[in-house]
Protein backbone atom coordinates (compact mmCIF):
# COMPACT_ATOMS: atom_id res chain seq x y z
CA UNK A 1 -173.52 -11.19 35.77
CA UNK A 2 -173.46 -13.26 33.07
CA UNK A 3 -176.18 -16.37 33.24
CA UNK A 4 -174.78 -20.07 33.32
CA UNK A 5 -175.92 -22.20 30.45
CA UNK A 6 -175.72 -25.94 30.09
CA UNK A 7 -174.59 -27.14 26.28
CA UNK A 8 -175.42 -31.01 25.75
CA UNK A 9 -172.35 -32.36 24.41
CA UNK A 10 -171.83 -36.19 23.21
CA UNK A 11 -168.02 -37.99 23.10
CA UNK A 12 -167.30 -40.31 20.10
CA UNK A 13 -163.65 -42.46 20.08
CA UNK A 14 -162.35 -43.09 16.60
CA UNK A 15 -163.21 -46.55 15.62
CA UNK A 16 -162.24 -48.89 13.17
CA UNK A 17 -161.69 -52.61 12.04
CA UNK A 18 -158.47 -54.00 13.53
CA UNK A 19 -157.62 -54.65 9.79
CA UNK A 20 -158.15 -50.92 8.75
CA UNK A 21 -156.04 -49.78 11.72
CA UNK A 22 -153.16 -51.97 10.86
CA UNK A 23 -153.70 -50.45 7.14
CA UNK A 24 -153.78 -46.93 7.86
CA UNK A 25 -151.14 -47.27 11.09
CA UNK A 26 -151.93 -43.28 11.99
CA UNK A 27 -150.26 -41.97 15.34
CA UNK A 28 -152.62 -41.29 17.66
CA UNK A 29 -152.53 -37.62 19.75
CA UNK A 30 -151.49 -38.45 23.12
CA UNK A 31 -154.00 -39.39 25.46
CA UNK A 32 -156.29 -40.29 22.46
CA UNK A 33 -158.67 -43.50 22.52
CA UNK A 34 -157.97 -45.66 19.25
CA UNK A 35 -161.14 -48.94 19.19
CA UNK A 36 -160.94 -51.73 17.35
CA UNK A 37 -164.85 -52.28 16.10
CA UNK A 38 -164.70 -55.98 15.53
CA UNK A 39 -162.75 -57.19 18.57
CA UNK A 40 -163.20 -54.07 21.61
CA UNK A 41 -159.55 -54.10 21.81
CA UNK A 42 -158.29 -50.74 22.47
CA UNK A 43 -154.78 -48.31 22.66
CA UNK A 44 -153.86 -45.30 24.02
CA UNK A 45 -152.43 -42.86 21.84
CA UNK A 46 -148.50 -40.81 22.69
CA UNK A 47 -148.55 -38.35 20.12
CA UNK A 48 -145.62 -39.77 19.16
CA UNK A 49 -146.01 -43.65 18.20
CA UNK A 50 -147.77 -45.31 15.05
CA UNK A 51 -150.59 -48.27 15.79
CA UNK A 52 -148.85 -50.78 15.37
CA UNK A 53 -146.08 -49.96 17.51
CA UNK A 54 -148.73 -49.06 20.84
CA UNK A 55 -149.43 -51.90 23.14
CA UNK A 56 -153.56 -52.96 23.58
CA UNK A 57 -154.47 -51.60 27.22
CA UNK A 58 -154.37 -54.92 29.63
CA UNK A 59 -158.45 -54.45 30.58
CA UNK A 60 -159.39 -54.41 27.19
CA UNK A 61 -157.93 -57.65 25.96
CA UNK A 62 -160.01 -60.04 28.35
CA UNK A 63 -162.59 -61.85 26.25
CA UNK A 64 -165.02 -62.17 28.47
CA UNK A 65 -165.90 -61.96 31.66
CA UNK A 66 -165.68 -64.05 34.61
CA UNK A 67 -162.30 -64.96 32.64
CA UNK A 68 -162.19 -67.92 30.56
CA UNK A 69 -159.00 -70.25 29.77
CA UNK A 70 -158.71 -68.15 26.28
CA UNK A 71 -157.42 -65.21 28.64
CA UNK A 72 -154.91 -66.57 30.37
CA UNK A 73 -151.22 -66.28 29.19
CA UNK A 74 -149.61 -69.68 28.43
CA UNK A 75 -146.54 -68.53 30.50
CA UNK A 76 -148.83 -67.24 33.25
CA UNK A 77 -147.92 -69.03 37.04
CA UNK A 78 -151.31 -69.53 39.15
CA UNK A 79 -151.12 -69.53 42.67
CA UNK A 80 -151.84 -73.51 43.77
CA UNK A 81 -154.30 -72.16 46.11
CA UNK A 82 -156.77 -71.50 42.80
CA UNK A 83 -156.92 -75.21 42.36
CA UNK A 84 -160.31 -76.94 42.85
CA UNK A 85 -161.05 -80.51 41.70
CA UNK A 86 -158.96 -81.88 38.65
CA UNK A 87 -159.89 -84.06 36.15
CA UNK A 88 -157.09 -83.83 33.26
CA UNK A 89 -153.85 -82.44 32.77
CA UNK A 90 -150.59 -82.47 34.60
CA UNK A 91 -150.00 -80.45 37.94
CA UNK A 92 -146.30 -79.89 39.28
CA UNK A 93 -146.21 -78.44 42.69
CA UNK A 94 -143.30 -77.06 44.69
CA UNK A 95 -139.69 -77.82 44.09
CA UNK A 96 -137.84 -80.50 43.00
CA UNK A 97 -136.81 -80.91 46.74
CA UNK A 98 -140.23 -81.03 48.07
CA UNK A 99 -142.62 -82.52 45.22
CA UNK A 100 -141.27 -84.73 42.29
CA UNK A 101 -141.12 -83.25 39.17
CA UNK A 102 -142.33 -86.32 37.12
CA UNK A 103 -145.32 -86.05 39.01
CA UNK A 104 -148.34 -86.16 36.62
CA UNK A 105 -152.15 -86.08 37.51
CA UNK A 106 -154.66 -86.53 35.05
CA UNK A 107 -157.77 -84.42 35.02
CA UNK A 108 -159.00 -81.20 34.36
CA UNK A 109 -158.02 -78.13 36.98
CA UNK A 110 -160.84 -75.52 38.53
CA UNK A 111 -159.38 -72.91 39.55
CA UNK A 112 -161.15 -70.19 41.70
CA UNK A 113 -160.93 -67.26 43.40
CA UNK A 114 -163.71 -64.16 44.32
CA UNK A 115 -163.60 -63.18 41.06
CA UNK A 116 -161.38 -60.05 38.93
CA UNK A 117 -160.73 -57.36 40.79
CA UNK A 118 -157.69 -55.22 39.02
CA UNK A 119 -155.60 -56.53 36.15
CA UNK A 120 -152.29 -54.94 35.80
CA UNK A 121 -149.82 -54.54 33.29
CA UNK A 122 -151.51 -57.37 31.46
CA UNK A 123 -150.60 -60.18 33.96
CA UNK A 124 -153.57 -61.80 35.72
CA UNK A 125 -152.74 -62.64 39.38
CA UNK A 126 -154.30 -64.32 41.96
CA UNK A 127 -157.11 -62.27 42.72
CA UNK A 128 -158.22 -61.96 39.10
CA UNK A 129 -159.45 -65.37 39.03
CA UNK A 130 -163.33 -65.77 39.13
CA UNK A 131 -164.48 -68.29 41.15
CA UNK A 132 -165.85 -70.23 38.70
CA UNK A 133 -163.33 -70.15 36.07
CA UNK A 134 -162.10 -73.35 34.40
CA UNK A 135 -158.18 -73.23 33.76
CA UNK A 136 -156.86 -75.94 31.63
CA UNK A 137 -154.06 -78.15 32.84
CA UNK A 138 -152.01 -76.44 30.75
CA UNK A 139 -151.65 -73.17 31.44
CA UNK A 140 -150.38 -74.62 35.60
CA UNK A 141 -146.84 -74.39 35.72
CA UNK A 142 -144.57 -75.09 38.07
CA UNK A 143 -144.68 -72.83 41.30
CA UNK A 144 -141.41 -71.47 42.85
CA UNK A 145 -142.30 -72.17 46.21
CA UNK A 146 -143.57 -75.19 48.74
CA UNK A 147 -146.90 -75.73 48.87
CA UNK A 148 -148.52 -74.81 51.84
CA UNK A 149 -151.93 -76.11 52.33
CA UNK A 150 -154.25 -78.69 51.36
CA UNK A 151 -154.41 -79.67 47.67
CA UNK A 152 -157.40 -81.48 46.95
CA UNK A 153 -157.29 -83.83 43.62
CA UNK A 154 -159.58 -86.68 42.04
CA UNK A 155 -160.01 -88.06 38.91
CA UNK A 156 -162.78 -88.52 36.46
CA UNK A 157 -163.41 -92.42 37.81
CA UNK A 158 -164.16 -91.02 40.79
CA UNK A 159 -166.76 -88.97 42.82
CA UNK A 160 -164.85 -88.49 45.85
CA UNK A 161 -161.88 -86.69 46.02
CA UNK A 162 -158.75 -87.08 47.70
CA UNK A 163 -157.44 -84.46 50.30
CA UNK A 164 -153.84 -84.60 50.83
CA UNK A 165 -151.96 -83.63 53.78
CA UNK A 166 -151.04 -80.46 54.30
CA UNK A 167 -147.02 -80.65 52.86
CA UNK A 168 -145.26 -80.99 50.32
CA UNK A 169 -143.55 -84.02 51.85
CA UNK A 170 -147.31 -85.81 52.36
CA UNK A 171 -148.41 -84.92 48.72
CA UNK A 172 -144.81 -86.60 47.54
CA UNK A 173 -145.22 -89.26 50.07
CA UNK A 174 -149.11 -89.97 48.57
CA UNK A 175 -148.09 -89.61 44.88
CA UNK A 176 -144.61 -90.20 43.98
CA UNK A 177 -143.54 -93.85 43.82
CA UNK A 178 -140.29 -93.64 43.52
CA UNK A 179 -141.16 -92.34 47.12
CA UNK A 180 -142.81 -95.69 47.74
CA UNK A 181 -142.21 -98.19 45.78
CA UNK A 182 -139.74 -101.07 46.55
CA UNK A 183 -136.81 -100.99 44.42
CA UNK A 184 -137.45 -103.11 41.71
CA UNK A 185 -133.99 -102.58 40.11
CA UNK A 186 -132.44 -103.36 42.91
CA UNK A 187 -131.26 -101.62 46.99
CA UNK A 188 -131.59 -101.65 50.33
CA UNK A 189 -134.74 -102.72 52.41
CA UNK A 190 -134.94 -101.03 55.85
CA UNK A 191 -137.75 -102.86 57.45
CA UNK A 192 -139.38 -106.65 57.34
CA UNK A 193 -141.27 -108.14 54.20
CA UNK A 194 -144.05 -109.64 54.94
CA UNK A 195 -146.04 -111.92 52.41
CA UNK A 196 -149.23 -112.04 53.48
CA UNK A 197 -151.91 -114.65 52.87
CA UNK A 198 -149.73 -117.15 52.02
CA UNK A 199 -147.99 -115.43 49.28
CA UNK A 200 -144.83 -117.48 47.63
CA UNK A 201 -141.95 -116.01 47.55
CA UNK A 202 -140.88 -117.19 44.04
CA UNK A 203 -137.57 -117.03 42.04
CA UNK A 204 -138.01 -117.21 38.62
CA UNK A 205 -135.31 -119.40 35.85
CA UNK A 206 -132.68 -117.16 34.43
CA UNK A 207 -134.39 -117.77 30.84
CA UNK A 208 -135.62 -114.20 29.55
CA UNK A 209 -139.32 -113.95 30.19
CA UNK A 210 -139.19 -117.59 31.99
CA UNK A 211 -142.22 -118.89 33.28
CA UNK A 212 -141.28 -121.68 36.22
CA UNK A 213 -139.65 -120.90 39.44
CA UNK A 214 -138.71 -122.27 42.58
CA UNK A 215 -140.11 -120.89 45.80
CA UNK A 216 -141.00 -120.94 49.42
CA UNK A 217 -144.38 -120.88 51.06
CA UNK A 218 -145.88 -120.36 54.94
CA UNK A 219 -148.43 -123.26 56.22
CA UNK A 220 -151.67 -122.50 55.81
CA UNK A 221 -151.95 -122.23 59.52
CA UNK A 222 -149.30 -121.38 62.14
CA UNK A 223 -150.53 -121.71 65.93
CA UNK A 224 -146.94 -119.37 66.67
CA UNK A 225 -144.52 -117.22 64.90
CA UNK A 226 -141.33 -119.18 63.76
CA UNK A 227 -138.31 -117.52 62.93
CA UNK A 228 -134.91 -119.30 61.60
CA UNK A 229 -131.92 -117.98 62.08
CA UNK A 230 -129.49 -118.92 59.04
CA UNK A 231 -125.74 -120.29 59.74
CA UNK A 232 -122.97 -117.64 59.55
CA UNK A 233 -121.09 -119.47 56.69
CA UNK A 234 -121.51 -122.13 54.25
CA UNK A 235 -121.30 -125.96 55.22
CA UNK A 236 -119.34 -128.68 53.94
CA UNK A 237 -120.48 -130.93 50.72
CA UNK A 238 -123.42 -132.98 51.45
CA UNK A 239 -123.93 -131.64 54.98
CA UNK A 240 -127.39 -130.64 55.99
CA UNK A 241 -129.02 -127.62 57.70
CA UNK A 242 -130.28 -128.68 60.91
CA UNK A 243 -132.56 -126.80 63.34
CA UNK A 244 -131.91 -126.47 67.40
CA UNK A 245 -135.70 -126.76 68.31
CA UNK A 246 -135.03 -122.77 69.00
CA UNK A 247 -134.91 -121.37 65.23
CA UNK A 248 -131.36 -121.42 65.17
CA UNK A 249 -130.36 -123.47 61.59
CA UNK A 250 -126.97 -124.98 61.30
CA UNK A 251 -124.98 -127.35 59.37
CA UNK A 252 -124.65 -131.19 60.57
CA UNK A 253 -123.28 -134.18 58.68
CA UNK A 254 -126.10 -137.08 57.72
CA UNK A 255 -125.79 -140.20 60.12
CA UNK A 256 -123.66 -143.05 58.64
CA UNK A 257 -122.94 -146.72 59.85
CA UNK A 258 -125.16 -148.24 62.06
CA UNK A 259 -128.80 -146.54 62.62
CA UNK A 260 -131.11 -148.11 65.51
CA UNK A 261 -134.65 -147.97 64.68
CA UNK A 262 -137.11 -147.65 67.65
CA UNK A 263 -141.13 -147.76 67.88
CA UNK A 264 -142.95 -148.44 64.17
CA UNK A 265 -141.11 -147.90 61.02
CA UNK A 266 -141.80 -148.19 57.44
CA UNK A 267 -138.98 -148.79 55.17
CA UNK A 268 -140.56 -148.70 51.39
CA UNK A 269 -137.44 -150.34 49.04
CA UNK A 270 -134.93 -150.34 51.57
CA UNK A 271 -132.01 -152.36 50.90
CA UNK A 272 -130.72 -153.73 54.66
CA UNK A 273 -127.04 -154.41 54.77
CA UNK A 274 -126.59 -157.13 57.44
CA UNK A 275 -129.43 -156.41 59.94
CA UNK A 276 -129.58 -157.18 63.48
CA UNK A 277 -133.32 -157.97 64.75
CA UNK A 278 -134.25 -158.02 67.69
CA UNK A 279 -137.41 -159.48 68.43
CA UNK A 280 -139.84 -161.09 65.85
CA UNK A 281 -140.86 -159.99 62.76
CA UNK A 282 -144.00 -159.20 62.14
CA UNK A 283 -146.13 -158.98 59.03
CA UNK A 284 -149.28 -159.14 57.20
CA UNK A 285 -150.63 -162.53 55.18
CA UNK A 286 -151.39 -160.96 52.04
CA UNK A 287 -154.94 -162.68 50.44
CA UNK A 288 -154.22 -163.39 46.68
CA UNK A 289 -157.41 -162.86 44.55
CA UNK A 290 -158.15 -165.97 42.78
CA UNK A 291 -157.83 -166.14 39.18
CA UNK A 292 -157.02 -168.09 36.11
CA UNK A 293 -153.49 -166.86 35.96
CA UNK A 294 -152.85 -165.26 39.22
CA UNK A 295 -149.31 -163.56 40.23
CA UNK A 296 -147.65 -164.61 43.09
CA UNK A 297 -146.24 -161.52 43.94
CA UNK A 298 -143.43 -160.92 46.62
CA UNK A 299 -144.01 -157.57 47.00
CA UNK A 300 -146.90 -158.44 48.33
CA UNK A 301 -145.32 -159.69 51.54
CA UNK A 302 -143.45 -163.11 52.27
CA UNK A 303 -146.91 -164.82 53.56
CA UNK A 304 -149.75 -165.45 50.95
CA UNK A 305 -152.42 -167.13 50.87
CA UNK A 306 -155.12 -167.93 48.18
CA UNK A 307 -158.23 -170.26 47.55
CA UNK A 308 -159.02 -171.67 44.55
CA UNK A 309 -162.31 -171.49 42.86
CA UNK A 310 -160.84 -173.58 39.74
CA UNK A 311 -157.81 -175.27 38.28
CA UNK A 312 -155.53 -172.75 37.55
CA UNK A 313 -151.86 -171.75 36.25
CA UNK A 314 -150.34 -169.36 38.35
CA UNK A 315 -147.44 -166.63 37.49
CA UNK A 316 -144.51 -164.94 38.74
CA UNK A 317 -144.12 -161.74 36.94
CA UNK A 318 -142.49 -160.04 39.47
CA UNK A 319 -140.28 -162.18 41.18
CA UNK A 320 -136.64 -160.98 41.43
CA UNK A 321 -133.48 -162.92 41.75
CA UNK A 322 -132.91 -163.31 45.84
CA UNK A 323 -136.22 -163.09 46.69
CA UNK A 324 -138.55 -166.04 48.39
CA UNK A 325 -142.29 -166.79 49.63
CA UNK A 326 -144.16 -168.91 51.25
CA UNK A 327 -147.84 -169.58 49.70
CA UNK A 328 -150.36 -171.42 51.87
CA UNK A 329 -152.95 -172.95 48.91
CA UNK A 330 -156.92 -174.21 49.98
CA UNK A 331 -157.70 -175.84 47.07
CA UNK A 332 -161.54 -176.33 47.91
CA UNK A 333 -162.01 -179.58 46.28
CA UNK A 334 -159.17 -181.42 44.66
CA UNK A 335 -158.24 -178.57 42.46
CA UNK A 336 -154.70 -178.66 40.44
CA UNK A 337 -152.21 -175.95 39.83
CA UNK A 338 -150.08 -176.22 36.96
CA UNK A 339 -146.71 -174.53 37.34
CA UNK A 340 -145.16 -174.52 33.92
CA UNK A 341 -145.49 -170.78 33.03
CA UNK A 342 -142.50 -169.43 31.24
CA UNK A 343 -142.21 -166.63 34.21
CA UNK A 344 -141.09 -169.40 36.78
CA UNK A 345 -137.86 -170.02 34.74
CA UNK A 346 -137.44 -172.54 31.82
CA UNK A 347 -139.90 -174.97 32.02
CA UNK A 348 -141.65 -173.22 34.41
CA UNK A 349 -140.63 -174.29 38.48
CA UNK A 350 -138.21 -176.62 39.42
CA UNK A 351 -139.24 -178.51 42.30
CA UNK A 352 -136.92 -180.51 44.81
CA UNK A 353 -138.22 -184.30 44.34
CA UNK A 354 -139.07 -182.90 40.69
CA UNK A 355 -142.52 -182.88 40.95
CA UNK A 356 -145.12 -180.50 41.93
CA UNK A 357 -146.82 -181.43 45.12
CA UNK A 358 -150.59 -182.61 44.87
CA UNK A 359 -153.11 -180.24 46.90
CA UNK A 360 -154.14 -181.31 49.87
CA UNK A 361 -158.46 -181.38 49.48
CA UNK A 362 -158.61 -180.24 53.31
CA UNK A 363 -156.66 -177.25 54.87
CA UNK A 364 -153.74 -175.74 53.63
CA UNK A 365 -150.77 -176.76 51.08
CA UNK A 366 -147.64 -174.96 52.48
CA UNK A 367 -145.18 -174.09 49.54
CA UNK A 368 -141.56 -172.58 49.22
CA UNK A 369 -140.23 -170.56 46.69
CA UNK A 370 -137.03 -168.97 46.01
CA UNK A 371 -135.34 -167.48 42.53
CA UNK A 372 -132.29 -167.93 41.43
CA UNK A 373 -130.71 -165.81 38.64
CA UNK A 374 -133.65 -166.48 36.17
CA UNK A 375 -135.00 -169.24 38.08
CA UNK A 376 -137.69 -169.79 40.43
CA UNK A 377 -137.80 -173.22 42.69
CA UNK A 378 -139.98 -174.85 45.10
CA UNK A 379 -140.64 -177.03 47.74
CA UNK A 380 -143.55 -179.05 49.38
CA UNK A 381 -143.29 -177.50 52.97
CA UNK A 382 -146.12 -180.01 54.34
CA UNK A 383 -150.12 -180.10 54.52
CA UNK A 384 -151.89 -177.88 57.31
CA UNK A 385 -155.36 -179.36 58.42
């Protein structure tokens, strides 16, 4: 019988630069290993097809491994469940019915998974990504299917990320505006606005770009909520929106004719067509401050009164046609007014028995004036002691 010997044998592949290959373009006998030297790419020969025309074997054309962005096919859909924390680039998830697919987030995309296990036919699938691989936001496209799952996002302002819900509806309800927003061009609000904080509700000029508006704004405090109710329809001219005491707002015509005044009222340039008072008036005596041309004023009130601390020529700036006053004049001791300013009237005032009345040196001189068209005249009432 014959004894068994052992003959050390070595294998060598043919090798080459993937330039020379391309050069020579042999055909390979089938089942024959072909290597390029410079890159590690290899092909399988047929026995029947040139170099050029076989396809690199899948395995041989990752770069590196764990894989690296440079591997993965532009074209190539990633399951979203690879996604980790991104930073840059634009994500679309689901369909157009589900997510928006406008929706952009900016950051960079981890994706993970336990790491390669088989590559086939060239395609990397899910279970081909390493867990620490780094896939650029550009090779995500958009999946064909709702997401299912959490997604988890942030951005590179941020060390905390965001964890959406678990749908497609909450990732579209957290990120897509148009989802959100109120509708600026224009639509239908289903619920209240509320301004909070005091916020105006302004409506700006129709000028492009205008700056001024007209608006509404709350109290700064409200003990209870108030609510008005508008009125159905519009009101006649000049009418005016009047409340219930219950919110409800409605039109009512403004008073006209007579109007009764009860309790204290202040009527600031009121013109009073035939008044009926009841009652005395009352009113304040208004002090004049002494001076070398003081103004006897009737705005100041009917009653004045003023002491002199010298001779002095008084003035009546402001007296208007219709209007009269008395003055009540302590002259201190035998002082003299002189009445000839030109804003008495020509000549200064005209007095009935045509001459000024001489001050009393004790009490009070009570004097009458009146105007007339351009005109002011008095009258000596009497001395007060």
């Amino acid at each position: 019988m014959p004894t068994a010997t052992t003959v050390p044998v070595k294998m060598a592949q043919r090798r080459d630069t993937a330039a020379n290959w391309t050069s020579a373009n042999p055909t390979l006998l089938a089942g024959e290993i072909g290597i390029e030297s410079d890159t590690n790419k290899i092909k399988l020969g047929t026995g029947s097809a040139s170099w050029t025309s076989l396809a690199y074997r899948p395995w041989s054309q990752v770069s590196a491994y764990p894989l690296v962005n440079a591997d993965i096919a532009a074209a190539a859909a990633i399951a979203y469940s690879k996604l980790a924390t991104l930073t840059s680039g634009n994500i679309v998830l689901g369909s157009s019915a589900n997510v928006a697919t406008s929706t952009a987030v900016t950051g960079d995309v981890t994706i993970s998974n336990t790491g390669v296990t088989a590559i086939a036919a060239g395609v990397i699938v899910d279970a081909d990504i390493n867990a620490s691989a780094a896939i650029a936001g550009s090779k995500i496209v958009a999946a064909t299917t709702s997401v299912v799952g959490a997604v988890q996002l942030s951005d590179s302002t941020s060390t905390t990320s965001s964890v959406l819900a678990a749908t497609p509806t909450a990732v579209k309800a957290a990120y897509d505006l148009a989802a959100a927003a109120l509708p600026k061009a224009g639509g239908t609000l289903t619920g209240d606005v509320i301004l909070d904080n005091q916020v105006d509700a302004r409506f700006r000029e129709a000028t492009a770009n205008g700056t001024n508006y007209v608006g509404f704004q709350a109290p700064a405090s409200i003990a209870a909520d108030v609510l008005w109710t508008l009125p159905a329809v519009d009101g006649t001219a000049a009418q005016l929106l009047s409340t219930n005491g219950s919110g409800t707002l409605s039109w009512a015509t403004a008073a006209t004719g007579d109007v009764t005044l009860t309790g204290t009222q202040t009527l600031t340039n009121k013109t009073l067509t035939d008044p009926a008072i009841t009652g005395t008036i009352l009113e304040d005596v208004f002090t004049i401050a002494d001076g070398a041309a003081f103004e006897v004023d009737p705005g100041n009130g009917s009653i004045q009164l003023i002491t002199l601390g010298a001779s002095r020529t008084p003035k009546a700036t402001n007296f208007t046609a219709g209007e009269s006053i008395t003055l009540m004049v302590n002259d201190g001791t035998a002082y003299t007014l002189t009445w000839t300013d030109a804003t008495w009237g020509t000549g200064g005032v005209i007095w009935k028995g045509g001459a000024a009345p001489t001050l009393a040196t004790t009490g009070y001189s009570v004097i009458q004036f009146w105007k007339v068209s351009t005109q002011v005249y008095g009258a000596s009432v009497g001395d007060v002691a």
